[in-house]
Protein backbone atom coordinates (compact mmCIF):
# COMPACT_ATOMS: atom_id res chain seq x y z
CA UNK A 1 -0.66 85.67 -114.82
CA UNK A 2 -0.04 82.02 -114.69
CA UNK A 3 -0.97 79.64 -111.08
CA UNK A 4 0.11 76.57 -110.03
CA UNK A 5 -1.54 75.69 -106.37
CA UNK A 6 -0.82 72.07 -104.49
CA UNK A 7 -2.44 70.82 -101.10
CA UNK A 8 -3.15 67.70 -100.61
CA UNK A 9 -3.72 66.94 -97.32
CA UNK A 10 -7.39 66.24 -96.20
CA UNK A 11 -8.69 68.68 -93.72
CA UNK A 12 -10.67 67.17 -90.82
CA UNK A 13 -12.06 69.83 -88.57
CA UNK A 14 -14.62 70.35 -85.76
CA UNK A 15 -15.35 68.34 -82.58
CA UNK A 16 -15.18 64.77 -82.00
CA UNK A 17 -12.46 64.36 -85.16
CA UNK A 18 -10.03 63.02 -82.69
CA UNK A 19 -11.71 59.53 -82.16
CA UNK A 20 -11.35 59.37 -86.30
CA UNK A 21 -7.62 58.85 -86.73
CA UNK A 22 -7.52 55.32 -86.53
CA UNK A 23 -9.81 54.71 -89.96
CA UNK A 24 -7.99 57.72 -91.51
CA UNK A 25 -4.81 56.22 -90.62
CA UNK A 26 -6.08 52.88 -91.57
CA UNK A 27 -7.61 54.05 -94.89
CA UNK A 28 -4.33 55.05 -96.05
CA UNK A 29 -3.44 51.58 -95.91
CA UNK A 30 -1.12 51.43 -93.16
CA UNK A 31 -0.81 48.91 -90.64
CA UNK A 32 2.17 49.74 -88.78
CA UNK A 33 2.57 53.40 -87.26
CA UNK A 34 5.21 55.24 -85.26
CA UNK A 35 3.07 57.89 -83.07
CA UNK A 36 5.29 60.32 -82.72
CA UNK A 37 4.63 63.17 -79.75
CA UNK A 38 6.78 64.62 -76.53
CA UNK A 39 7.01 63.99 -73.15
CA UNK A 40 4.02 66.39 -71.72
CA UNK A 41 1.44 65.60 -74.81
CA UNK A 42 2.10 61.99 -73.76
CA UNK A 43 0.19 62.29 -70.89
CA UNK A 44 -2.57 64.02 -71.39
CA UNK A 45 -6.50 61.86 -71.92
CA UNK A 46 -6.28 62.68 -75.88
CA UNK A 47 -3.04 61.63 -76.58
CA UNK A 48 -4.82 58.23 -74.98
CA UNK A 49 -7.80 58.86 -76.74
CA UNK A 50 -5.73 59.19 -79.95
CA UNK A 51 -3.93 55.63 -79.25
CA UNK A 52 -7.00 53.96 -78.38
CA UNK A 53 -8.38 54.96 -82.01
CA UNK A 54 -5.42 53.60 -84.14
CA UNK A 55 -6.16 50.25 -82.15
CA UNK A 56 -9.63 49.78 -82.82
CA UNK A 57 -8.80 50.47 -85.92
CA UNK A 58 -6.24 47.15 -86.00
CA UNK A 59 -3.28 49.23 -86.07
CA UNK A 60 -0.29 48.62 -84.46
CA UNK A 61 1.81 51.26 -82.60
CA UNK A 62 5.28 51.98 -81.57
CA UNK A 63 5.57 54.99 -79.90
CA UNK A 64 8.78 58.46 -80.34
CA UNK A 65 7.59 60.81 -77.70
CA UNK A 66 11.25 62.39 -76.86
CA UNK A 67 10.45 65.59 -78.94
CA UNK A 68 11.87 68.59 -77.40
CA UNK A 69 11.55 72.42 -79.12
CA UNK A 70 13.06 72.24 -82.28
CA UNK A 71 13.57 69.16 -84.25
CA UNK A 72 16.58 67.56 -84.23
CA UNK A 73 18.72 65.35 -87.13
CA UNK A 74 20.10 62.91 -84.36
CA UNK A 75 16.29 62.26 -83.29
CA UNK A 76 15.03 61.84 -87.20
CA UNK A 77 18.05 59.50 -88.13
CA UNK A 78 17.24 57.61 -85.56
CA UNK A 79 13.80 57.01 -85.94
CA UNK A 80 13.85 56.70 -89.67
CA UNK A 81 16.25 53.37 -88.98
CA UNK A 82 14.00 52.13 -86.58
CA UNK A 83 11.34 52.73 -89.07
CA UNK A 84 12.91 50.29 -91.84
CA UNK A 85 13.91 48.14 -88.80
CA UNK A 86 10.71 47.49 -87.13
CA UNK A 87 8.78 47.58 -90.81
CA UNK A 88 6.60 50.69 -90.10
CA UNK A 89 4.65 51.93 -92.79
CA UNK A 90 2.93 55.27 -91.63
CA UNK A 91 3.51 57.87 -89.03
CA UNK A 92 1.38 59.85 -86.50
CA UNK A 93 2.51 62.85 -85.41
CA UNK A 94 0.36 64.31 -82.17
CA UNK A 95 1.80 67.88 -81.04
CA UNK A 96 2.66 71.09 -81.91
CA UNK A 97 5.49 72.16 -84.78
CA UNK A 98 8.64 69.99 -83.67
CA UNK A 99 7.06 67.03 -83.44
CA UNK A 100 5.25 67.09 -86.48
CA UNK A 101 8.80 68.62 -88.23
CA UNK A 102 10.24 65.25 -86.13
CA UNK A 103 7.94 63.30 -87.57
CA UNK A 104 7.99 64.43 -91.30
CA UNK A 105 11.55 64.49 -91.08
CA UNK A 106 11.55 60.68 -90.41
CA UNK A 107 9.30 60.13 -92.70
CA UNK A 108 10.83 61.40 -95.75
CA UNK A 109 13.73 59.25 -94.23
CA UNK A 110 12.84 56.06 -93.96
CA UNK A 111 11.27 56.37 -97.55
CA UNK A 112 14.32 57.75 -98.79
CA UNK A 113 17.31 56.26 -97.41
CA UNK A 114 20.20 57.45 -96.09
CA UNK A 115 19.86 60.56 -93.78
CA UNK A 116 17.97 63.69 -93.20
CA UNK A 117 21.31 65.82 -93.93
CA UNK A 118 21.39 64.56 -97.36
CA UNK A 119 17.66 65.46 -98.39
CA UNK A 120 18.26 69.22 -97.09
CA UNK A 121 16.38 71.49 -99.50
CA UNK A 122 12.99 71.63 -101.41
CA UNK A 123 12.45 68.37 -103.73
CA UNK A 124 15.53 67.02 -102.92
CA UNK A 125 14.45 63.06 -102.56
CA UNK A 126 12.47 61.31 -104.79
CA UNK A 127 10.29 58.81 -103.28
CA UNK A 128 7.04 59.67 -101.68
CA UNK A 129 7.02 59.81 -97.33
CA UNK A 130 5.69 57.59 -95.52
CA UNK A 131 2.52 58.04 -94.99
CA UNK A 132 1.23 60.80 -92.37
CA UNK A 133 -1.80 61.57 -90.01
CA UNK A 134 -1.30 64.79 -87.94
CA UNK A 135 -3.29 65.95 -85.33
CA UNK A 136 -1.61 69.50 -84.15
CA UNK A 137 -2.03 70.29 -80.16
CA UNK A 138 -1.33 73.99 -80.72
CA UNK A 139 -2.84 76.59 -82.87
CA UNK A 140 -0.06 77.48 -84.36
CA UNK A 141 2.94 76.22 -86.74
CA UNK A 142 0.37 74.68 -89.65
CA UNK A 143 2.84 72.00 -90.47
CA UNK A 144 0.05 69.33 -90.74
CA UNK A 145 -0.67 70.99 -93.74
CA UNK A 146 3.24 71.48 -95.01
CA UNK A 147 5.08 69.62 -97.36
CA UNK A 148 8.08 71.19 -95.61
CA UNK A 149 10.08 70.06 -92.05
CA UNK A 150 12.19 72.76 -90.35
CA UNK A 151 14.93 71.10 -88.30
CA UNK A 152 17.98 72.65 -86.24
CA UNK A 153 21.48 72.05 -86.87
CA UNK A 154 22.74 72.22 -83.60
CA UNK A 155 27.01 71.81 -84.41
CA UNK A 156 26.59 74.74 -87.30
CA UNK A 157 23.58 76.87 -85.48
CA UNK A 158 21.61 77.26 -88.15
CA UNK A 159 17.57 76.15 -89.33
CA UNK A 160 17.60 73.83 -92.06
CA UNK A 161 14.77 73.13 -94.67
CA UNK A 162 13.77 69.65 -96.12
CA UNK A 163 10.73 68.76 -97.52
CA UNK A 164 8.04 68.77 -100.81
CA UNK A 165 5.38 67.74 -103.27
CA UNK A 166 6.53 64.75 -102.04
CA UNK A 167 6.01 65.07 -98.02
CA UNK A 168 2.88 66.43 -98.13
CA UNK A 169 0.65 64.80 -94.73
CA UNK A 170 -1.94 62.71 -96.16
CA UNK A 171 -4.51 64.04 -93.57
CA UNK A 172 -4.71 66.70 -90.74
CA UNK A 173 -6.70 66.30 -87.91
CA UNK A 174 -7.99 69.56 -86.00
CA UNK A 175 -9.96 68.89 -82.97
CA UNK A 176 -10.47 72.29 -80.76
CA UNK A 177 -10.96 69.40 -77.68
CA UNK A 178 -6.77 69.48 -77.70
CA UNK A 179 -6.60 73.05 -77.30
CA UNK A 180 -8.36 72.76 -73.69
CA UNK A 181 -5.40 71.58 -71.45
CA UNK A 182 -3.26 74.54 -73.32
CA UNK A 183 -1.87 76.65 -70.65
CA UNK A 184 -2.44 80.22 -71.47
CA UNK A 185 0.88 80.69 -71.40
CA UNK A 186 1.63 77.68 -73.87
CA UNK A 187 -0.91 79.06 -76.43
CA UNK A 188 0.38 82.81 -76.93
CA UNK A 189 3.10 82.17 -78.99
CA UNK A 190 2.11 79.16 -81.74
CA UNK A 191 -1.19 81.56 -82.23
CA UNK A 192 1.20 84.64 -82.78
CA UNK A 193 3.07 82.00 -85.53
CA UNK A 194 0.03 81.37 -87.14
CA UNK A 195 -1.00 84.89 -87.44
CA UNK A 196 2.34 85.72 -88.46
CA UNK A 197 2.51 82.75 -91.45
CA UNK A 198 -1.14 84.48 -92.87
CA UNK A 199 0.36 88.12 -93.00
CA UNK A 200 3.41 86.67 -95.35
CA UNK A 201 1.69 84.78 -97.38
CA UNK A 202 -0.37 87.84 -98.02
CA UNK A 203 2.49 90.05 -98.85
CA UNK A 204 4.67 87.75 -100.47
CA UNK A 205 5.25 88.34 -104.21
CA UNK A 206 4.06 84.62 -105.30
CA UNK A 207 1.10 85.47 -103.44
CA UNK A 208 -2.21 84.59 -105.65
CA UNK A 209 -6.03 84.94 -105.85
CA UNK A 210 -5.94 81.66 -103.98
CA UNK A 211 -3.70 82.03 -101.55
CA UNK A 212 -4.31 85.81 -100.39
CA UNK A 213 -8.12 84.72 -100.01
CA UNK A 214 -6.72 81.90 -97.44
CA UNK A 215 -4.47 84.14 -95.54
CA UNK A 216 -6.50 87.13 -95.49
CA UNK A 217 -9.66 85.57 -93.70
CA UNK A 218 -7.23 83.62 -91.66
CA UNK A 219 -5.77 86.37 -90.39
CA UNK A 220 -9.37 88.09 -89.86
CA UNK A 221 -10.83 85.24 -88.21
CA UNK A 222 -7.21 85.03 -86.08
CA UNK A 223 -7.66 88.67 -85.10
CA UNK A 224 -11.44 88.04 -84.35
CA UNK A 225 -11.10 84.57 -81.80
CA UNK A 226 -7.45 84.88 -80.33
CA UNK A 227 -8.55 86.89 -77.35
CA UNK A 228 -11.59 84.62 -76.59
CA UNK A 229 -9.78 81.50 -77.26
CA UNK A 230 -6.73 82.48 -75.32
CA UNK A 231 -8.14 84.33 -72.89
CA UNK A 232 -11.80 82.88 -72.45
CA UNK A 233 -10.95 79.20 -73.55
CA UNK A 234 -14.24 79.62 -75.47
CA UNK A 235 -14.64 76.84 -77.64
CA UNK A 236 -16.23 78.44 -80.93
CA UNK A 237 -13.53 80.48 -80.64
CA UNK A 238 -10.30 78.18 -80.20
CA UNK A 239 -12.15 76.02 -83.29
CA UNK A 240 -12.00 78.89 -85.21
CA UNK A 241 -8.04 79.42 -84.51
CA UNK A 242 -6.94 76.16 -84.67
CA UNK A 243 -8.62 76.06 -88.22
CA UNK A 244 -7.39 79.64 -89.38
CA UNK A 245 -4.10 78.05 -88.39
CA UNK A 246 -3.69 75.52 -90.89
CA UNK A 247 -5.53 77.92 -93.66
CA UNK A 248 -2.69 80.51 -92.83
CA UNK A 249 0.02 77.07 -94.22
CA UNK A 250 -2.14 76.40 -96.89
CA UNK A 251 -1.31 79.87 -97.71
CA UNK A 252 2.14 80.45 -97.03
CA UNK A 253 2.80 76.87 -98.32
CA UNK A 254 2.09 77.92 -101.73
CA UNK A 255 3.10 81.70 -101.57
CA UNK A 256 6.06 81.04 -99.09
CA UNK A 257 7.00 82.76 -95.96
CA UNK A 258 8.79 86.12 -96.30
CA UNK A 259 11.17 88.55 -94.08
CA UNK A 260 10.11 87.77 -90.83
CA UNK A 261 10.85 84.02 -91.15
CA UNK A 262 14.52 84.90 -92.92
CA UNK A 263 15.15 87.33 -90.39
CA UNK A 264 14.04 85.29 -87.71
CA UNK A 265 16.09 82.30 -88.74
CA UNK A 266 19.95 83.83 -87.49
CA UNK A 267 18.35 84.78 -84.09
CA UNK A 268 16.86 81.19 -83.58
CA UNK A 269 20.55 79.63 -84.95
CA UNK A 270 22.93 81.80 -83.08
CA UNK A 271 21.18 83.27 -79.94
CA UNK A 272 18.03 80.16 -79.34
CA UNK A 273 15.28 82.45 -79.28
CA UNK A 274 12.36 80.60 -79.88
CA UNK A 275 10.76 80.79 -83.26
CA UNK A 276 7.12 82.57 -82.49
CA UNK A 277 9.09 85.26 -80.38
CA UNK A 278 11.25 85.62 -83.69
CA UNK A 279 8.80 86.13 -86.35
CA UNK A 280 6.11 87.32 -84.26
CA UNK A 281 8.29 90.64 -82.78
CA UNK A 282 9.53 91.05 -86.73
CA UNK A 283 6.45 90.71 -88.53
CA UNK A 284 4.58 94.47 -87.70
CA UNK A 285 7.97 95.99 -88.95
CA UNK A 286 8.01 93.71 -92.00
CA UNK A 287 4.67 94.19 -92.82
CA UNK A 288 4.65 97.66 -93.11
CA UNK A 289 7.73 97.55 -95.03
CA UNK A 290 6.28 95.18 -97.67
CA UNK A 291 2.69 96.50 -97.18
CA UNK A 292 3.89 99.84 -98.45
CA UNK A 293 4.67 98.25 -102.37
CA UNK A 294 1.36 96.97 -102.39
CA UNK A 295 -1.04 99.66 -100.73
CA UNK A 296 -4.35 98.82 -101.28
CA UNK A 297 -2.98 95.39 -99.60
CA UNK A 298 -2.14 96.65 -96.63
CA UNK A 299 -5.51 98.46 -96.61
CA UNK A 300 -7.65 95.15 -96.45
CA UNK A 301 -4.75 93.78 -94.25
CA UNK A 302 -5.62 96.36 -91.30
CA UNK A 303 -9.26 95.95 -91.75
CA UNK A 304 -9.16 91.74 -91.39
CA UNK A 305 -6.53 92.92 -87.80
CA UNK A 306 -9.34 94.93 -86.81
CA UNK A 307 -8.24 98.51 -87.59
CA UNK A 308 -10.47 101.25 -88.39
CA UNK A 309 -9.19 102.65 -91.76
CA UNK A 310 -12.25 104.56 -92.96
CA UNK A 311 -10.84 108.44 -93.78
CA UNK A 312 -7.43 107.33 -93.44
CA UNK A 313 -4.99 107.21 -96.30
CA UNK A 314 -3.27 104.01 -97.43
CA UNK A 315 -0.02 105.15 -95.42
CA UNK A 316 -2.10 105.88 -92.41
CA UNK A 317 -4.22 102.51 -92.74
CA UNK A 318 -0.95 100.58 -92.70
CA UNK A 319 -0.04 102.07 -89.66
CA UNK A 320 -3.32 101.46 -88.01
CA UNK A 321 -2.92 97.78 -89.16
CA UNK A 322 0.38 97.44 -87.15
CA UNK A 323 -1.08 99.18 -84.36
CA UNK A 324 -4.07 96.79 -84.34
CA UNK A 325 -1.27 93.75 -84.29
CA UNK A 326 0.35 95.43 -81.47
CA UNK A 327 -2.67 95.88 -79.60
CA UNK A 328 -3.79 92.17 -80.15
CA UNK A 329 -0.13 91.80 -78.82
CA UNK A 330 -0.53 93.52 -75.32
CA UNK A 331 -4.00 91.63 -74.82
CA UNK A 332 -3.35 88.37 -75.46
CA UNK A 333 -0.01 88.92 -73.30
CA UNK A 334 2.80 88.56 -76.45
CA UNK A 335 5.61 90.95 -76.02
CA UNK A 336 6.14 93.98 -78.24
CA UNK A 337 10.15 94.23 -78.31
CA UNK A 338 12.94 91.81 -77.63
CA UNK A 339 15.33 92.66 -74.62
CA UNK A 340 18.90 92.90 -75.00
CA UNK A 341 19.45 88.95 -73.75
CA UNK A 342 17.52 88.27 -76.91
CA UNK A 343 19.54 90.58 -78.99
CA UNK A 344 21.99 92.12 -78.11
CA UNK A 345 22.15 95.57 -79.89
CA UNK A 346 25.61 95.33 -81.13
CA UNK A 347 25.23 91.92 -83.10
CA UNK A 348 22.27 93.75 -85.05
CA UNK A 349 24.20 94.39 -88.06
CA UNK A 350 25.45 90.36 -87.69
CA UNK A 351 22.07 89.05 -87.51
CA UNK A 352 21.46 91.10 -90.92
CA UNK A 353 24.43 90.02 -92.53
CA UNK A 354 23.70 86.11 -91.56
CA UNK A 355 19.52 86.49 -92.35
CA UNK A 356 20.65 87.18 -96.34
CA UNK A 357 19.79 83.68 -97.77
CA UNK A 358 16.24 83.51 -95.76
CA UNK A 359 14.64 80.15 -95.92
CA UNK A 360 15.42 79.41 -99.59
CA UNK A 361 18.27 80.57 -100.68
CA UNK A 362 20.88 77.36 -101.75
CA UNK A 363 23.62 78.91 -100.49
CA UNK A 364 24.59 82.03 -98.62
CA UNK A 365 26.10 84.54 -101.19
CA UNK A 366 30.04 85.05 -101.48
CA UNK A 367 29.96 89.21 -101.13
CA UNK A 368 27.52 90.65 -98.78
CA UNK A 369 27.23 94.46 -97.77
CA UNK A 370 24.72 96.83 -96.80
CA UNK A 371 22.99 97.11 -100.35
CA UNK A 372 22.41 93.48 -100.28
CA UNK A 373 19.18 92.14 -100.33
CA UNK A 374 17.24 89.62 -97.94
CA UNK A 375 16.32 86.28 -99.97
CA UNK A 376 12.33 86.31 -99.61
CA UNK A 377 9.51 86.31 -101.97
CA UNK A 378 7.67 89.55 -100.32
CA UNK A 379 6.49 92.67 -102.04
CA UNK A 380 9.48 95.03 -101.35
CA UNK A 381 13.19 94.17 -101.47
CA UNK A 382 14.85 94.78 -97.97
CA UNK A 383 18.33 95.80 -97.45
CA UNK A 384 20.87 94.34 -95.05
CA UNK A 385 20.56 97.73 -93.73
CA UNK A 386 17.08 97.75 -93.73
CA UNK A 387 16.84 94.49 -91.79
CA UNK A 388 19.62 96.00 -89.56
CA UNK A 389 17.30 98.95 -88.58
CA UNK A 390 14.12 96.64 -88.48
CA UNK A 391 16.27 94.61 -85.17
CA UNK A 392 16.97 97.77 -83.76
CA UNK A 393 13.32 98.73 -83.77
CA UNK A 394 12.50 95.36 -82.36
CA UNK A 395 14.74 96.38 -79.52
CA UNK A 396 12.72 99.50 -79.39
CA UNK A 397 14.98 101.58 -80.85
């Protein structure tokens, strides 16, 4: 067996790291910055907190905080120009997983020329990003530790990929103190994306020693805190998540994400759902798909969710592992199926045929039928068929 792991992005974690990202940003040599956040972050006391830091530091600041959901091309384009305009040398990106996208995006940009649409695909530039500090508000997408930016193409409804060894952050900030004006509401479904990111990296098929110890005590310390920090706003606890977080993209950075994410990606495209409601009502029906190639696996991968398996037989300990996932589900508040205006049931078989080339695939292929297969790294090939039967069971079928 041959490994190649990459992360380079320093990890600073625990309370009080906030009031740091002014010499972090400043220590990269940077002297310029775009900060980089949306409309509702920019109000709250950190975001000031954050701004305040970068000026002590001597830093000065122009300031992107018209980040919506998803990022968008028209928003990087723009800033990368102003970027090479204004002579900015390093971006901050405060938020959850669009505006740090947003802000990779722009700054692979305005390194790079040109626009986003033309560096769509892994490697695809070749000078380094600018420079980038993240300090995620959620926990939830990891991207502060991803080379890779995830942006929608609004005219041709699809997710496009851009990004990395090149685009790598060049430090991550995780402060639980952001976490504390979350709404409950607002924190269910980045934590259900985080859990989801550690249970494909685990089951992928480029999955290593490395990166299944990250995602497996990710998803066991996920499984352990999400109720308390969701529910409880216990601090110990949201520390915990926003850290197992950004393990579970170490993880799935290096072993890649798998069905959930390729299935997810037509329904996000054509219909808008939003991406945790995608990948987090897929992921118990692709993990006990995959988790049945790789048995013993799926074993360790119910006991970290918080299943019982002694007695039970690898078949039956898979099962008990989705049923612990679905039972983390109901108490943090996360919905088991999709309704009907999510999916509608008779564009199953669509969404199957239109989820074949997954996150990675260069190109969708010219003949697709029932036989053909998903592109994901993951432990067991899946069918368009299969995936057709896996939305109908997210329907409750």
């Amino acid at each position: 067996m041959s490994l190649t792991y990459f992360m380079p992005t320093r990890v600073v974690w625990g309370p009080g790291s906030l009031d740091g990202v002014g010499p972090a940003t400043h220590g990269l040599g940077c002297r310029n910055v775009l900060v980089v956040t949306d409309p509702v972050i920019g109000k709250q006391a950190f975001f000031a907190r954050v701004l305040d830091s970068l000026r002590a530091a001597g830093l000065e600041t122009a300031l992107f905080d018209a980040c919506g959901i998803d990022a968008r091309l028209a928003h990087i384009d723009e800033q990368a120009a102003r970027c090479r305009a204004e002579r900015i040398d390093g971006i901050v990106c405060v938020g959850g997983g669009s505006v740090m996208c947003t802000g990779k995006g722009v700054a692979i940009v305005a390194a790079n020329g040109t626009t986003l649409r033309d560096h769509l695909g892994a490697g695809n530039f070749d000078r380094p990003a600018l420079p980038m500090v993240m300090v995620p508000t959620t926990a939830g997408s990891g991207s502060e530790v991803s080379q890779f930016t995830i942006v929608k193409d609004e005219e041709r409804h699809l997710k496009l990929l851009a990004g990395g060894p090149l685009s790598f952050p060049a430090v991550a900030v995780l402060d639980p103190a952001v976490l504390a004006t979350l709404p409950r509401s607002a924190a269910v479904l980045p934590a259900v994306d985080a859990l989801t990111h550690a249970i494909e990296a685990y089951l992928s098929d480029l999955a290593s020693p490395l990166t299944d110890a990250l995602a497996l005590e990710s998803a066991r310390l996920q499984a352990a805190s999400m109720r308390a920090s969701i529910l409880d706003g216990d601090e110990a606890a949201r520390a915990d998540n926003l850290l197992a977080s950004a393990m579970s993209n170490i993880a799935c950075g290096n072993a890649r994400l798998s069905h959930a994410h390729a299935l997810s990606l037509p329904l996000e495209g054509h219909l808008d759902l939003a991406h945790p409601l995608g990948v987090g009502t897929l992921v118990p029906w692709t993990m006990a798909h995959n988790a049945a190639a790789v048995p013993a696996k799926g074993r360790r991968l119910a006991e970290a969710l918080g299943a019982d398996v002694a007695g039970l037989t690898d078949a039956q300990a898979i099962e008990a592992g989705v049923a612990a996932l679905f039972r983390l589900y109901d108490d943090i508040g996360f919905a088991r199926h999709l309704t009907p205006d999510h999916l509608p049931p008779e564009r199953c078989a669509e969404m199957a045929r239109l989820a074949v080339p997954g996150l990675y695939a260069p190109q969708t292929p010219p003949h697709i039928d029932e036989d053909t297969h998903i592109v994901a790294p993951a432990a067991r090939p899946m069918t368009v068929a299969q995936a057709t039967r896996i939305y109908e069971r997210c329907l409750g079928r």
